[in-house]
PDB file of N, CA and C in Angstrom:
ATOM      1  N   UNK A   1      -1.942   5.962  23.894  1.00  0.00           N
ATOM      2  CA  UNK A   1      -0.991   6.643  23.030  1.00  0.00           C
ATOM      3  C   UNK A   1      -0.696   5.767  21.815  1.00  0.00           C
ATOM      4  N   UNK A   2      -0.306   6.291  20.787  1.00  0.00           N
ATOM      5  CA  UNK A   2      -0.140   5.897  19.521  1.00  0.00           C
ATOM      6  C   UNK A   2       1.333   4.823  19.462  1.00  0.00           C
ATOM      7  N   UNK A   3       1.297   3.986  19.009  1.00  0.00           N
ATOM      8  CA  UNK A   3       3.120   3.107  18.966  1.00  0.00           C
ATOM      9  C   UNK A   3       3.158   3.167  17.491  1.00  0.00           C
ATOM     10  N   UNK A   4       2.720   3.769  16.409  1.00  0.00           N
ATOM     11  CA  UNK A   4       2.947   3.827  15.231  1.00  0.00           C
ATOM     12  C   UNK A   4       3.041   4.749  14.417  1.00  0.00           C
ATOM     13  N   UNK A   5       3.527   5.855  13.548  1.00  0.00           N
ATOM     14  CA  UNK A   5       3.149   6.020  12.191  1.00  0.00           C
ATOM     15  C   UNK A   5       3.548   5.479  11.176  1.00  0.00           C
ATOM     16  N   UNK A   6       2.686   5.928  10.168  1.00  0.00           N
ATOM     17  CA  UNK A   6       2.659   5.090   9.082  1.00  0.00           C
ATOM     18  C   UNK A   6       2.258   5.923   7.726  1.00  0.00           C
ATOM     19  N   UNK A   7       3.384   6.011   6.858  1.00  0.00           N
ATOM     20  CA  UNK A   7       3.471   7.064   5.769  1.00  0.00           C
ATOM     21  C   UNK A   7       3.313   6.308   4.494  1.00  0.00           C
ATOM     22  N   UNK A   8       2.203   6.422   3.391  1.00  0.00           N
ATOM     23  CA  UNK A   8       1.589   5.602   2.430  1.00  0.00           C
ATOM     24  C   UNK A   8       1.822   6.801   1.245  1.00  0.00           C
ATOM     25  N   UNK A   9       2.220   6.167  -0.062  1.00  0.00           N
ATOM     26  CA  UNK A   9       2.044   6.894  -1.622  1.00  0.00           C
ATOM     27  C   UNK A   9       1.412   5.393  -1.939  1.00  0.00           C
ATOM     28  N   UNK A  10      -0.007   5.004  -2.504  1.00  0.00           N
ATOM     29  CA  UNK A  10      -0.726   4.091  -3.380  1.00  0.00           C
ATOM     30  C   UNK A  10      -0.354   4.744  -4.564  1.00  0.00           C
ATOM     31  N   UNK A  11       0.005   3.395  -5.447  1.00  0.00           N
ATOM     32  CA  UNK A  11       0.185   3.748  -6.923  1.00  0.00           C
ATOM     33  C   UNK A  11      -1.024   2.957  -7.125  1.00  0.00           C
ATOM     34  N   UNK A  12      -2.363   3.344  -7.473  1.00  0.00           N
ATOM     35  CA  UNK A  12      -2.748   2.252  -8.543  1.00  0.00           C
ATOM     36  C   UNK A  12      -2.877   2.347  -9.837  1.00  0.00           C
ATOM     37  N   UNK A  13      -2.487   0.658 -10.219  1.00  0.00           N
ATOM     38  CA  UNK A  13      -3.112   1.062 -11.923  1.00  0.00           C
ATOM     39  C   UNK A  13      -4.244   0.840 -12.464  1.00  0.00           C
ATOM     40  N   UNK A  14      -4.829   1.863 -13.058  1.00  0.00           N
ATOM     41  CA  UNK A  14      -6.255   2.403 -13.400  1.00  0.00           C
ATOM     42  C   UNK A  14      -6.827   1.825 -15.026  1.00  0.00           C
ATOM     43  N   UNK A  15      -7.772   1.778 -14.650  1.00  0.00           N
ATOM     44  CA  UNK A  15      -8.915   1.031 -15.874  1.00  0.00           C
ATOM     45  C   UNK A  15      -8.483   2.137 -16.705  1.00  0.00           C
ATOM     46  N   UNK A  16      -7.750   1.535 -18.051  1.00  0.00           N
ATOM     47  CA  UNK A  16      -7.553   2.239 -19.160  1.00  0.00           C
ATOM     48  C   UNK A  16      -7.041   3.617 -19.186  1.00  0.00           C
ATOM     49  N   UNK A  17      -5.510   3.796 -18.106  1.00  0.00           N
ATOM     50  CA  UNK A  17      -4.872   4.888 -18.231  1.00  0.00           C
ATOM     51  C   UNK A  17      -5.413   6.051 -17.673  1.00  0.00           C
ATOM     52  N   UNK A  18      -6.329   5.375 -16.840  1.00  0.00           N
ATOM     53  CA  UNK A  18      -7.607   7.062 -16.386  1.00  0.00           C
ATOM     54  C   UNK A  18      -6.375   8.010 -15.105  1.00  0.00           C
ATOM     55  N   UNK A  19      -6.805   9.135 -14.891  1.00  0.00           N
ATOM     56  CA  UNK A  19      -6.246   9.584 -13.913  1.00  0.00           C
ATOM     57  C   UNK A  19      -6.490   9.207 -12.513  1.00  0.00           C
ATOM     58  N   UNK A  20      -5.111   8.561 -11.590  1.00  0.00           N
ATOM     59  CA  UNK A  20      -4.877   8.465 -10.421  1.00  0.00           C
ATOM     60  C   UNK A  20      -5.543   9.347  -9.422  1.00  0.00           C
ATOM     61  N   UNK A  21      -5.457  10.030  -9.662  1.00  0.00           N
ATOM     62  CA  UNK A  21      -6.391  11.667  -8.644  1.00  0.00           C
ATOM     63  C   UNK A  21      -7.363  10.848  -7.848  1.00  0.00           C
ATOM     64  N   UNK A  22      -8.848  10.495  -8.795  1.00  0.00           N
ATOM     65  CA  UNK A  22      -9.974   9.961  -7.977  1.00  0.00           C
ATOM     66  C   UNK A  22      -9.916   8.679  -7.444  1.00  0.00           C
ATOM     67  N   UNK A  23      -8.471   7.896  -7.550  1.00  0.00           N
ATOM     68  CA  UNK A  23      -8.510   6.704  -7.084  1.00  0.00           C
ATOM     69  C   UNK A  23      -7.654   7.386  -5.566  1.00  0.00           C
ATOM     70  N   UNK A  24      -6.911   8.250  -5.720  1.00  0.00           N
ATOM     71  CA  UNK A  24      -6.275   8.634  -4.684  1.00  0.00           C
ATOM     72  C   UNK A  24      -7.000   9.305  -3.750  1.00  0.00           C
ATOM     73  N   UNK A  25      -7.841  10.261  -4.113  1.00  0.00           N
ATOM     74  CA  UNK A  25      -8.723  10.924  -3.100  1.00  0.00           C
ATOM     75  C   UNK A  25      -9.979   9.881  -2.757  1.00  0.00           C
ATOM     76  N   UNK A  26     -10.161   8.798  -3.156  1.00  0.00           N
ATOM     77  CA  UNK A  26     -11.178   7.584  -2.102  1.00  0.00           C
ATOM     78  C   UNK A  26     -10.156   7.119  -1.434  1.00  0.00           C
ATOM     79  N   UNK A  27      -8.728   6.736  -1.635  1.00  0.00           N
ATOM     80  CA  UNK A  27      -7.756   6.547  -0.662  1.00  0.00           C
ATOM     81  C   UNK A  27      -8.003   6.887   0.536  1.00  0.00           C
ATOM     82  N   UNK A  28      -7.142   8.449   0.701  1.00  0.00           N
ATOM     83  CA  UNK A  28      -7.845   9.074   1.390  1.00  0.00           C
ATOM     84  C   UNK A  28      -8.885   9.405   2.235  1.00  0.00           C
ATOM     85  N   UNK A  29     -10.058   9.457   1.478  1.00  0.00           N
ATOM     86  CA  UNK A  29     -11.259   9.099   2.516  1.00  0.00           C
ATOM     87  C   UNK A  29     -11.125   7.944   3.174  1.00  0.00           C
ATOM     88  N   UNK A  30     -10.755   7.139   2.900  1.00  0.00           N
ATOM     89  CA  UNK A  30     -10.875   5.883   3.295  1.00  0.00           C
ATOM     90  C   UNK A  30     -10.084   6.013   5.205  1.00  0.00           C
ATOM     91  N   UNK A  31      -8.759   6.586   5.025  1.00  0.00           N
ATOM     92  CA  UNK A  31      -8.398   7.205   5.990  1.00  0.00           C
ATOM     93  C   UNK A  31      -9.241   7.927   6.769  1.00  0.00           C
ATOM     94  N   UNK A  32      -9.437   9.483   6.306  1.00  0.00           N
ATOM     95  CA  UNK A  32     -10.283  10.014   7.020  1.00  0.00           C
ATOM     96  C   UNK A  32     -11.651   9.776   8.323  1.00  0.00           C
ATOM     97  N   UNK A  33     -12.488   8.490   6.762  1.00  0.00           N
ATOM     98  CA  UNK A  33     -13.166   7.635   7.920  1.00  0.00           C
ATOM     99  C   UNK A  33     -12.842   6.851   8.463  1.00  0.00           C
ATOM    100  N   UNK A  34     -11.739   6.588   8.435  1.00  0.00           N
ATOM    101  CA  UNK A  34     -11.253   5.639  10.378  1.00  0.00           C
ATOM    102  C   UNK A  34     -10.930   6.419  11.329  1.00  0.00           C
ATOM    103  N   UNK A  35     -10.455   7.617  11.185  1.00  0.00           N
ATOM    104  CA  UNK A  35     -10.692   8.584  12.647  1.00  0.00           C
ATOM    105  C   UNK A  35      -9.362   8.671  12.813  1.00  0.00           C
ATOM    106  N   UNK A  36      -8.289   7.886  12.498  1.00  0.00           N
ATOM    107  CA  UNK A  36      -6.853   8.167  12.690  1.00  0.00           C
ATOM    108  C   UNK A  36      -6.627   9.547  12.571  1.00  0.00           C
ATOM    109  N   UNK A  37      -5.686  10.338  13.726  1.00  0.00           N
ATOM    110  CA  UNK A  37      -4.916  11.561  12.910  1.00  0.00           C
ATOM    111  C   UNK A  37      -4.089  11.114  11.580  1.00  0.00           C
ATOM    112  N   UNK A  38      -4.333  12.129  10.901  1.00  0.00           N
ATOM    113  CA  UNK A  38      -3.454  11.985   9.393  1.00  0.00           C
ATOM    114  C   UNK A  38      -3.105  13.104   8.959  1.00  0.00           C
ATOM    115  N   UNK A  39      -2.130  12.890   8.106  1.00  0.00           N
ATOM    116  CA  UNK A  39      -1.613  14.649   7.061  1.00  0.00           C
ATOM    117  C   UNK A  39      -1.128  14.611   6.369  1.00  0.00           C
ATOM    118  N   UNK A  40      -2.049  15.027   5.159  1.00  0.00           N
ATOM    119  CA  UNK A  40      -1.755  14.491   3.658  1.00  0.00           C
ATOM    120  C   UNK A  40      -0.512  15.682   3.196  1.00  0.00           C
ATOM    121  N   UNK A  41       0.244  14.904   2.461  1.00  0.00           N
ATOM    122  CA  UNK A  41       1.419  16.170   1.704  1.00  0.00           C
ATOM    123  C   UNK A  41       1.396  15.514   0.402  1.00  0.00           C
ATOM    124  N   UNK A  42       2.017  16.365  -0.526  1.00  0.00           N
ATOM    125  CA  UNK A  42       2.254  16.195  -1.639  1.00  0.00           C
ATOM    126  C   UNK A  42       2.506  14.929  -2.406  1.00  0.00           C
ATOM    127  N   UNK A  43       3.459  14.121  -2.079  1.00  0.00           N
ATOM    128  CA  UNK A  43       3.759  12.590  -2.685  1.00  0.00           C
ATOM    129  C   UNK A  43       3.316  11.483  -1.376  1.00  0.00           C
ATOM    130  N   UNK A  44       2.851  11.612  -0.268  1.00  0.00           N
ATOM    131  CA  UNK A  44       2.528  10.181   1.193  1.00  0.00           C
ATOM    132  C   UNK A  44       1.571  11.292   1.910  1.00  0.00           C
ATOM    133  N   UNK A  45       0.861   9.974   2.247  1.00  0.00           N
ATOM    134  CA  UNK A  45       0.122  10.713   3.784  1.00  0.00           C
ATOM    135  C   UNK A  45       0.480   9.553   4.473  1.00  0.00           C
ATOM    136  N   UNK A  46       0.330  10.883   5.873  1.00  0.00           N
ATOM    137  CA  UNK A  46       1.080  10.096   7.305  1.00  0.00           C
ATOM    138  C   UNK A  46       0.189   9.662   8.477  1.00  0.00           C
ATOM    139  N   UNK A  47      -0.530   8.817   8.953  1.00  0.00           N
ATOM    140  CA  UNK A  47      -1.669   8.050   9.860  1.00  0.00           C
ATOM    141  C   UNK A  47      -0.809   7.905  10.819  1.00  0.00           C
ATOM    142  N   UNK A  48      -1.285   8.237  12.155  1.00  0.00           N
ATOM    143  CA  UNK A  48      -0.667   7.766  13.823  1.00  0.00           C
ATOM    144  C   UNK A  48      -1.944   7.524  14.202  1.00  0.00           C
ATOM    145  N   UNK A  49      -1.534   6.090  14.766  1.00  0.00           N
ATOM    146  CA  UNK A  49      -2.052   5.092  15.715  1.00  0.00           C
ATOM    147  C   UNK A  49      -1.249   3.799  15.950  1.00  0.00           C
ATOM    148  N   UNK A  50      -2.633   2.557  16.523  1.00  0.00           N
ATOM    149  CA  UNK A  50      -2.075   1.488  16.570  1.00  0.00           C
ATOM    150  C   UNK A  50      -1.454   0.384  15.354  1.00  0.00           C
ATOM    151  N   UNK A  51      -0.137   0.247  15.261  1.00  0.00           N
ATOM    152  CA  UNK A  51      -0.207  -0.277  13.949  1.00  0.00           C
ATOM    153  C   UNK A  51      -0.411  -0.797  13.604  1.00  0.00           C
ATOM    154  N   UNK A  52      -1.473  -2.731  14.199  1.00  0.00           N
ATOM    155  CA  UNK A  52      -1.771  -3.358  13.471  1.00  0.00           C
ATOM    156  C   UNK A  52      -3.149  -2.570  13.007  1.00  0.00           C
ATOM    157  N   UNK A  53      -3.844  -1.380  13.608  1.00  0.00           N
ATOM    158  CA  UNK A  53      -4.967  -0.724  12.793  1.00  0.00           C
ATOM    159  C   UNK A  53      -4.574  -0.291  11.806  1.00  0.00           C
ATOM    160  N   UNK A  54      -3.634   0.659  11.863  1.00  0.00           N
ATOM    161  CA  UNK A  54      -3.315   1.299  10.174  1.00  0.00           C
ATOM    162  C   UNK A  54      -2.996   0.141   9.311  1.00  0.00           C
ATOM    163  N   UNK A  55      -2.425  -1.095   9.638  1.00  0.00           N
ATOM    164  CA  UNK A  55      -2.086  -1.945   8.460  1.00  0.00           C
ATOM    165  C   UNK A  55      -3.378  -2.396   7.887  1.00  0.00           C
ATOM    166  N   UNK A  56      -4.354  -2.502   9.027  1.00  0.00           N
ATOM    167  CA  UNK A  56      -5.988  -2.838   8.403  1.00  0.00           C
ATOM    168  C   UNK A  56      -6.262  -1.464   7.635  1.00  0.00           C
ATOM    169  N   UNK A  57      -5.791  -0.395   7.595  1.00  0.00           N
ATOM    170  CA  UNK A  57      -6.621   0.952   6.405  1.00  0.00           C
ATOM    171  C   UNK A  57      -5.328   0.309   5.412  1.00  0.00           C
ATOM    172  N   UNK A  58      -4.310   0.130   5.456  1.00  0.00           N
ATOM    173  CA  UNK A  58      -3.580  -0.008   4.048  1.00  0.00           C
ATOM    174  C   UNK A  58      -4.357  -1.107   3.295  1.00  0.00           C
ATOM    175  N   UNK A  59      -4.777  -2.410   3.865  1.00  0.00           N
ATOM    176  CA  UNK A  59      -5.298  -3.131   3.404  1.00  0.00           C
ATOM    177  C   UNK A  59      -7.011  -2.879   3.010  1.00  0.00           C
ATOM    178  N   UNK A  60      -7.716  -2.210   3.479  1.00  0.00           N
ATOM    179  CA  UNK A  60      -9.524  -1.367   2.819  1.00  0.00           C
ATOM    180  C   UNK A  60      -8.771  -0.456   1.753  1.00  0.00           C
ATOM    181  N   UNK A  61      -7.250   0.195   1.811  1.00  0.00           N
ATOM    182  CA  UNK A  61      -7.546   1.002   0.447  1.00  0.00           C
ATOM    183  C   UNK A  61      -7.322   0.745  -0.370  1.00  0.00           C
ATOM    184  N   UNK A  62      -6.316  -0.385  -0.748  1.00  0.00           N
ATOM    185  CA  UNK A  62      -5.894  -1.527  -1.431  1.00  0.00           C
ATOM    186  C   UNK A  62      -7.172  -2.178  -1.910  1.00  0.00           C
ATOM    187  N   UNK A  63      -8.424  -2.656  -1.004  1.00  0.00           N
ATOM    188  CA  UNK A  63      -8.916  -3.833  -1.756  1.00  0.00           C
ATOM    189  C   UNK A  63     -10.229  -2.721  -2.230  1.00  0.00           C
ATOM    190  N   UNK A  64     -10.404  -0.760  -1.748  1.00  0.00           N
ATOM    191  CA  UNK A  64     -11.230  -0.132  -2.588  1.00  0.00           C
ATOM    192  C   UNK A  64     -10.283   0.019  -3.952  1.00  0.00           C
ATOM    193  N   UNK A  65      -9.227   0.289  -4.179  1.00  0.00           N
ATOM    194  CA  UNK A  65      -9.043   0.194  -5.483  1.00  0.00           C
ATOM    195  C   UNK A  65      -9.315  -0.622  -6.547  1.00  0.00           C
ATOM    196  N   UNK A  66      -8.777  -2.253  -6.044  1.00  0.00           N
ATOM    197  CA  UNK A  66      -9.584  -3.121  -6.716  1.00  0.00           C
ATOM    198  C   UNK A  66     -10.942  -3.207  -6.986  1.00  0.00           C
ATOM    199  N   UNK A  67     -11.340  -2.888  -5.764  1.00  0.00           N
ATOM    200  CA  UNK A  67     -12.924  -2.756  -6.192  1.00  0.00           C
ATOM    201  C   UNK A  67     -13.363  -1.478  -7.053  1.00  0.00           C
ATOM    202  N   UNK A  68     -12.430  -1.043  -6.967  1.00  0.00           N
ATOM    203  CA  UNK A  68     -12.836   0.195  -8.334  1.00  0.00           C
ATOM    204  C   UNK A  68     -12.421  -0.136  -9.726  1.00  0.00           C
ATOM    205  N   UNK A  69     -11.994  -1.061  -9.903  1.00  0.00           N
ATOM    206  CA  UNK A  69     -11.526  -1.337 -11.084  1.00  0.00           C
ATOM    207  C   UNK A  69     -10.253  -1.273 -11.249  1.00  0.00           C
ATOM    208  N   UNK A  70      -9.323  -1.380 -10.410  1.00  0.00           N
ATOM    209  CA  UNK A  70      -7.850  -1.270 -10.668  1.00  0.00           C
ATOM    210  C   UNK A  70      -7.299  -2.518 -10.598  1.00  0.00           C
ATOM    211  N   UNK A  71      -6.485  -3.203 -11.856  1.00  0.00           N
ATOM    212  CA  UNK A  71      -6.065  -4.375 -11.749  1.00  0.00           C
ATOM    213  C   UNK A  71      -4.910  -4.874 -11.123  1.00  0.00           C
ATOM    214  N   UNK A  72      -3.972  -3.646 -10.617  1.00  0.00           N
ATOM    215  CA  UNK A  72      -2.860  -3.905  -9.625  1.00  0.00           C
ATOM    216  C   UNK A  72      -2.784  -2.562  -8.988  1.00  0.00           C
ATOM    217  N   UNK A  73      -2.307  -2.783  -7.598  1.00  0.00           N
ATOM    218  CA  UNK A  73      -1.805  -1.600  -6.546  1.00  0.00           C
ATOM    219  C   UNK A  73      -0.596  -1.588  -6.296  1.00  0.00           C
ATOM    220  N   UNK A  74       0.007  -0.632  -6.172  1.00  0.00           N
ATOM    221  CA  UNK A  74       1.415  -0.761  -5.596  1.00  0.00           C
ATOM    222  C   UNK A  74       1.334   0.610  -4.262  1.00  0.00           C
ATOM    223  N   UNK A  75       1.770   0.213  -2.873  1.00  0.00           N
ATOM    224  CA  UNK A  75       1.235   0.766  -1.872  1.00  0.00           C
ATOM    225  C   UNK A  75       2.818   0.982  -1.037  1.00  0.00           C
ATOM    226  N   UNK A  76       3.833   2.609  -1.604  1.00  0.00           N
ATOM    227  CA  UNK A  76       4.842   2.055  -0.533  1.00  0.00           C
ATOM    228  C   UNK A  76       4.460   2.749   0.601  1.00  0.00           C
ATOM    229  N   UNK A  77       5.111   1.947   1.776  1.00  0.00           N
ATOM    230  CA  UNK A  77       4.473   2.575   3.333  1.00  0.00           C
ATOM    231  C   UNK A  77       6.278   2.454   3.493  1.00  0.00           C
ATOM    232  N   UNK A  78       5.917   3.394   4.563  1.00  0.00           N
ATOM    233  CA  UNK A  78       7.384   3.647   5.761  1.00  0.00           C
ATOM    234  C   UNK A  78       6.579   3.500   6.871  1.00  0.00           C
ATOM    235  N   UNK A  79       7.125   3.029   7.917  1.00  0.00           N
ATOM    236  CA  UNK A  79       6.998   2.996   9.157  1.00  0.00           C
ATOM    237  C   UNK A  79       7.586   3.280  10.694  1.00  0.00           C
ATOM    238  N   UNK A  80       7.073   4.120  11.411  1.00  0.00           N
ATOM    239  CA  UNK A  80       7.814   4.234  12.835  1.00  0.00           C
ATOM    240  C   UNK A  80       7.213   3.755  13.289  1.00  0.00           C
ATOM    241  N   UNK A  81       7.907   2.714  14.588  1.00  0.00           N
ATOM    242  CA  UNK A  81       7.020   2.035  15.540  1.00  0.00           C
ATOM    243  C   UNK A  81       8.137   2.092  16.711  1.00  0.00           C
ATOM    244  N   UNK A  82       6.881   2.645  17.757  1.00  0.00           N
ATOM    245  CA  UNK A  82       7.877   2.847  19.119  1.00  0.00           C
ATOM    246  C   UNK A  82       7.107   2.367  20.206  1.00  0.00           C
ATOM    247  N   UNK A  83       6.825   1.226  20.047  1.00  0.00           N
ATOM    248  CA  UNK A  83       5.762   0.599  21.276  1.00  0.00           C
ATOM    249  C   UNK A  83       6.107   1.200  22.778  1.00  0.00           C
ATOM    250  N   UNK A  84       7.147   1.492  23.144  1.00  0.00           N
ATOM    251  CA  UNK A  84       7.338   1.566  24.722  1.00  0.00           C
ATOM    252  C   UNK A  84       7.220   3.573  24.850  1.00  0.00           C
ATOM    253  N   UNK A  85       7.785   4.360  23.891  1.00  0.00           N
ATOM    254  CA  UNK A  85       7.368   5.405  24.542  1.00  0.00           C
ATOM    255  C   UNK A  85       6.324   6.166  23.776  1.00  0.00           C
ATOM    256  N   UNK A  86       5.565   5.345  22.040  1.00  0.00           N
ATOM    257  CA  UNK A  86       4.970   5.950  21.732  1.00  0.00           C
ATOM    258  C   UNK A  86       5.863   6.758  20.067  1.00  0.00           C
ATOM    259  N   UNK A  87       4.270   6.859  19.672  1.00  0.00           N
ATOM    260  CA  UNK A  87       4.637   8.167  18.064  1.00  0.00           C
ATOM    261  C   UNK A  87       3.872   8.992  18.007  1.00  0.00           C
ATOM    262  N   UNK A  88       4.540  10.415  17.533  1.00  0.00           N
ATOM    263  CA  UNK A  88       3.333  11.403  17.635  1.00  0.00           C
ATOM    264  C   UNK A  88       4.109  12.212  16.535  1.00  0.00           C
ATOM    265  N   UNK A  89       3.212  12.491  15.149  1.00  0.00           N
ATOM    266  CA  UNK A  89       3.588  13.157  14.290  1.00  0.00           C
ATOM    267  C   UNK A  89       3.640  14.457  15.218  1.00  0.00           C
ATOM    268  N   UNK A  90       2.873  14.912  16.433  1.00  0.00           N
ATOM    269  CA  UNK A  90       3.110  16.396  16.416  1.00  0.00           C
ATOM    270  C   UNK A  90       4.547  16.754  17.764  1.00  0.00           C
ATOM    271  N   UNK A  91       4.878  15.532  17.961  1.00  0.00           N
ATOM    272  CA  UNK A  91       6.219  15.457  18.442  1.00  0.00           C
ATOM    273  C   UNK A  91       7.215  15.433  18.019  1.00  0.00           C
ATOM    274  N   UNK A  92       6.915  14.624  16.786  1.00  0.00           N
ATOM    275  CA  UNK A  92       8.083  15.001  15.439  1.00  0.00           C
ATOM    276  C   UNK A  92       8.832  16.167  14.910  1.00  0.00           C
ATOM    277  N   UNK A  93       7.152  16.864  14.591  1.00  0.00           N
ATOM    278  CA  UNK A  93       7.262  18.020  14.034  1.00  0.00           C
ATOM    279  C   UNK A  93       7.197  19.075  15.021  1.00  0.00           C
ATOM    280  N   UNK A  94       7.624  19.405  16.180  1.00  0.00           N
ATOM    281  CA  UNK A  94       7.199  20.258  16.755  1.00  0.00           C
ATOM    282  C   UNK A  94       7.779  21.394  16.578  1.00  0.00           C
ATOM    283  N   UNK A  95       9.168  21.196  16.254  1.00  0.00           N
ATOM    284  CA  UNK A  95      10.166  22.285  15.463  1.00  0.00           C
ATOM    285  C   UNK A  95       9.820  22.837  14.040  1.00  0.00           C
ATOM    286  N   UNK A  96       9.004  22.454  13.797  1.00  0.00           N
ATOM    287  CA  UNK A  96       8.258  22.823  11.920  1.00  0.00           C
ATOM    288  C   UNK A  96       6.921  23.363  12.096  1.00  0.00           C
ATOM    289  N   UNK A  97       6.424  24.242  12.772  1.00  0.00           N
ATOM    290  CA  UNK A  97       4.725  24.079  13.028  1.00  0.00           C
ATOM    291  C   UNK A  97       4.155  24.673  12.220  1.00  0.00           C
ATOM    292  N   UNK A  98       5.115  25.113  10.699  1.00  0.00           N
ATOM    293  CA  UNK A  98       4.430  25.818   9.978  1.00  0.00           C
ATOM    294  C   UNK A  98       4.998  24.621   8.274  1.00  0.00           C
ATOM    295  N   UNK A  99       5.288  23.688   9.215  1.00  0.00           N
ATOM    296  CA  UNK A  99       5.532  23.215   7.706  1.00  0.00           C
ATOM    297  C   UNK A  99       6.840  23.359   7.092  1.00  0.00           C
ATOM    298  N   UNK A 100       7.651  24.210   7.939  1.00  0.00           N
ATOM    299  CA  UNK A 100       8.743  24.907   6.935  1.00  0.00           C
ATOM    300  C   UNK A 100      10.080  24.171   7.236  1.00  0.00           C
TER     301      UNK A 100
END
């Protein structure tokens, strides 16, 4: 079972004012391919698992930005951590199943 989520908005700043979008959607992937459940919304996406794993994806999307050319990141995360009974975004939300 999961003892973490972990809710991320990356700001990076981009080679010459370019748009955030394609630095945000390799973010993203970057997530995706680690296999974590995730669920992207509008301003954070939210990763459940173990948390020193998700702190290793904050840190690959951080150092793909740089490697894309971004000369600073700014990455805020929130965090739940419930080592003894566990986190489950769909325990959270189980009263919202439509989002609403």
């Amino acid at each position: 079972m999961a003892n973490a989520l972990l809710s991320i908005q990356i700001l990076p700043t981009t080679p010459g004012g370019e748009s955030v979008i394609p630095y945000v959607d390799r973010a993203i992937e970057i997530i995706k391919a680690s296999g974590v459940p995730y669920r992207v919304a509008p301003l954070e996406t939210t990763m459940e698992g173990e948390l020193s794993n998700l702190l290793a994806i904050v840190q690959e999307m951080n150092d793909a930005m740089t490697a894309k050319g971004c000369p600073s990141v700014i990455s805020q995360i929130k965090v739940y951590y419930n080592p003894s009974s566990g986190a489950s975004m769909g325990r959270l939300l189980e009263k919202y199943p439509d989002g609403q």
